[in-house]
Protein backbone atom coordinates (compact mmCIF):
# COMPACT_ATOMS: atom_id res chain seq x y z
CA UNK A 1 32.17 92.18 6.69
CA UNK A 2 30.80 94.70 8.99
CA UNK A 3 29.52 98.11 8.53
CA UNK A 4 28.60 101.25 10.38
CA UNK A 5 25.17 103.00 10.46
CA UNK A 6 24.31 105.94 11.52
CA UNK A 7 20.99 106.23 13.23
CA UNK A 8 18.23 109.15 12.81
CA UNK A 9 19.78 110.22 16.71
CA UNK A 10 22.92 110.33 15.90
CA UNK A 11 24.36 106.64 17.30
CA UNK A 12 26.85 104.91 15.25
CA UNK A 13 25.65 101.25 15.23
CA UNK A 14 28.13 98.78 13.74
CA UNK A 15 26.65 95.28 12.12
CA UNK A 16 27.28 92.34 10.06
CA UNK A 17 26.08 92.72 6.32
CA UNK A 18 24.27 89.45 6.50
CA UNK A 19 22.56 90.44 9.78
CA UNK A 20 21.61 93.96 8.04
CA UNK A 21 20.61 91.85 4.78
CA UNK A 22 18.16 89.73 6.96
CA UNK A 23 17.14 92.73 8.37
CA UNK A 24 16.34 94.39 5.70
CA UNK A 25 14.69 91.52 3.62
CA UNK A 26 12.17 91.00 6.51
CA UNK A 27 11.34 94.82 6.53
CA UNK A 28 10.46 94.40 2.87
CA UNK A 29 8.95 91.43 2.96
CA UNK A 30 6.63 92.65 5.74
CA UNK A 31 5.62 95.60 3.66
CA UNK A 32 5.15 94.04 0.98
CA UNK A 33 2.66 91.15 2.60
CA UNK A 34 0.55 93.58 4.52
CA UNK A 35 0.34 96.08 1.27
CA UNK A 36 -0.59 92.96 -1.19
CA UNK A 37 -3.69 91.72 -1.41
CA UNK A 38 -3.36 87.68 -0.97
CA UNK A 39 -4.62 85.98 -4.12
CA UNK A 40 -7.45 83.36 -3.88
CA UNK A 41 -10.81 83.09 -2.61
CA UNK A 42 -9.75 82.73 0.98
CA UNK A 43 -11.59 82.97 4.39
CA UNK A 44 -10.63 85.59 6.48
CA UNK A 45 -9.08 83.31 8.78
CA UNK A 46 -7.21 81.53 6.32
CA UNK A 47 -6.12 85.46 5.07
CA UNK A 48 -4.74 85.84 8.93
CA UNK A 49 -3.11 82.63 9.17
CA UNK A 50 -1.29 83.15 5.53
CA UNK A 51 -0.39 86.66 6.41
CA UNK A 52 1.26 85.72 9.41
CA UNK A 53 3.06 82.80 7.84
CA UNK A 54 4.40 84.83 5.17
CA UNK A 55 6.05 87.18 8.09
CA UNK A 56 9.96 85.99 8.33
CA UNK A 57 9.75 87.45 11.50
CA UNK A 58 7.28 84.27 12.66
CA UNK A 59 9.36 81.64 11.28
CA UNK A 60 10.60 80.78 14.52
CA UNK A 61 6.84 80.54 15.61
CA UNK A 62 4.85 77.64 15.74
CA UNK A 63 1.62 76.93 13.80
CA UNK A 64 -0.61 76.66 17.06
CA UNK A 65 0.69 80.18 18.02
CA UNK A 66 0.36 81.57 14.62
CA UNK A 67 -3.32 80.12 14.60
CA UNK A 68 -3.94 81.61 17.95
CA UNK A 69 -3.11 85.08 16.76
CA UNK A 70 -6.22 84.83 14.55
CA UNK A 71 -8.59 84.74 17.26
CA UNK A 72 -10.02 81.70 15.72
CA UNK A 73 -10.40 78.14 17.28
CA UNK A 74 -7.45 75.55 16.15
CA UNK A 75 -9.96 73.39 14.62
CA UNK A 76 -11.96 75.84 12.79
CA UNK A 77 -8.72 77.27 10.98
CA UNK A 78 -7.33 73.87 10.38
CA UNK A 79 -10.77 72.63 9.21
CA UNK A 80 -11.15 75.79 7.03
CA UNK A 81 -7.66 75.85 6.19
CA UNK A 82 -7.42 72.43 4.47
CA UNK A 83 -10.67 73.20 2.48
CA UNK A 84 -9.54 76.56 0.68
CA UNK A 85 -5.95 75.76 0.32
CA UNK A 86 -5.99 71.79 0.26
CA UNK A 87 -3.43 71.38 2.81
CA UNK A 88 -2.75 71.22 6.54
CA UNK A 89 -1.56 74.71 8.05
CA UNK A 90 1.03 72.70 9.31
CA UNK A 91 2.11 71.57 6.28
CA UNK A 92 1.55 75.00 4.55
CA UNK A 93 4.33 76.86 7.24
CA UNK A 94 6.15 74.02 7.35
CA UNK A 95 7.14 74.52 3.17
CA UNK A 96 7.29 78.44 3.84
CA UNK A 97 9.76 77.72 6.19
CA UNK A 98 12.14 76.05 4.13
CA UNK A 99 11.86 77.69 0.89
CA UNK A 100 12.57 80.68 3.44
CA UNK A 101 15.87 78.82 4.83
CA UNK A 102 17.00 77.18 1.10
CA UNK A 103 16.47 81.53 0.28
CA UNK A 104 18.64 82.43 3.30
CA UNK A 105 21.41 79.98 2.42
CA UNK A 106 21.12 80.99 -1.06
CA UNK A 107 21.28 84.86 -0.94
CA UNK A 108 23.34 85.30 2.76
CA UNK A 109 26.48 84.62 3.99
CA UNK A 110 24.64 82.95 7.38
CA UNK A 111 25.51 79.94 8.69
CA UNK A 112 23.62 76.83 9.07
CA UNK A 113 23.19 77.03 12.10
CA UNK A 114 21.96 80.50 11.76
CA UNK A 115 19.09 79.58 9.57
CA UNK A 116 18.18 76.68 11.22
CA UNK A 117 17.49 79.28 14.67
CA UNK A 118 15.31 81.78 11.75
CA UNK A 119 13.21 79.10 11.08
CA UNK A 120 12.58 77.48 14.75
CA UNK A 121 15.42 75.04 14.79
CA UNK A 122 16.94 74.93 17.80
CA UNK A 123 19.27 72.40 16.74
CA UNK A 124 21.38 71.78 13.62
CA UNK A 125 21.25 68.36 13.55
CA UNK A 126 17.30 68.82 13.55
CA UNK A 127 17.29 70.97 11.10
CA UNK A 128 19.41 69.47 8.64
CA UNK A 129 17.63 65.97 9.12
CA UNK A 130 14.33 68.15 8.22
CA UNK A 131 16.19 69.93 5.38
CA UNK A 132 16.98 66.82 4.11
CA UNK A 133 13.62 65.19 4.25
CA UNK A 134 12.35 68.61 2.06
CA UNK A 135 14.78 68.91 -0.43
CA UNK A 136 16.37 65.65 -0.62
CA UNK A 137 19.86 67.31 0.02
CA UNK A 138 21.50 68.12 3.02
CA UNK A 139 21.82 72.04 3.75
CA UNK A 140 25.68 71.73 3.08
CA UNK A 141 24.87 69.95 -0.58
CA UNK A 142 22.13 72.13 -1.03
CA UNK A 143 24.66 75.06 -0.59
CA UNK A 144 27.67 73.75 -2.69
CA UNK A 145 24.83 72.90 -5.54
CA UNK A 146 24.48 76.13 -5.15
CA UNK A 147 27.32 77.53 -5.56
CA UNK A 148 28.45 74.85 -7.90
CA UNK A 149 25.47 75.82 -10.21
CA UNK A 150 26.73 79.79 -10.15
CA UNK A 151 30.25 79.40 -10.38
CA UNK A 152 29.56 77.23 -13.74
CA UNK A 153 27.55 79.94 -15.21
CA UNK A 154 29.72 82.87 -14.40
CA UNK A 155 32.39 80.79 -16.22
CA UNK A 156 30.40 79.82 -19.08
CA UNK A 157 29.97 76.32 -18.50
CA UNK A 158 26.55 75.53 -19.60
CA UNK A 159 26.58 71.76 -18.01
């Protein structure tokens, strides 16, 4: 499905709902981060890093880049990191970014593929090798227990 939208200058702009979905969830989401204050007792570095992380917009990043946006060394923030939060940064973005992409598969038409290039996959065999390692399912399963799980409810099944 694709619609039209008509811009505040008066172009007509035609795109694909999931495209305007993303679109729109990362305007939200971006709001809402930089509007809500992150709970914890956290450094102000560690606030940076988390901030940024939380951004779908950086989900293609990687965690050195993210941690060079604080203006803090990479061993400070990783050092600092693992003491307020009790994990690796790494680790920490690495989770965000797939309950990001299990959210994407669950609530947009995108393909696999697509999702594995919003989180920093440039392949899909990559990506579904990580996805697999996370979850235990492959994206595809992941999806159809998905859907599986929906369709049953919708039709009263309760098994």
């Amino acid at each position: 499905d694709s619609y039209k939208i008509l811009s505040a200058d008066g172009e007509v702009y035609e795109m694909r709902l999931h495209l305007l979905f993303v679109d729109i969830v990362r305007e939200f989401y971006s709001y809402y981060v930089k509007n809500t204050p992150i709970s914890g007792n956290y450094s102000e570095p560690v606030s940076q890093l988390i901030l940024l992380m939380n951004n779908p917009a950086n989900m293609k990043m990687d965690v050195v880049e993210l941690i060079k946006e604080t203006n803090y060394s990479y061993s400070h923030v990783n050092r600092i990191f693992t003491r307020d939060v009790g994990c690796t940064p790494s680790k920490f973005f690495r989770d965000k970014k797939f309950e990001y992409a299990k959210t994407l598969i669950n609530d947009t038409d995108m393909t696999f593929i697509d999702v594995a290039e919003a989180i920093g996959y440039e392949t899909y065999s990559h990506f579904s090798v990580a996805f697999k390692k996370y979850t235990g399912v492959s994206p595809c399963k992941y999806a159809r227990n998905k859907r599986f799980y929906y369709t049953s409810k919708k039709n009263g099944d309760d098994t």
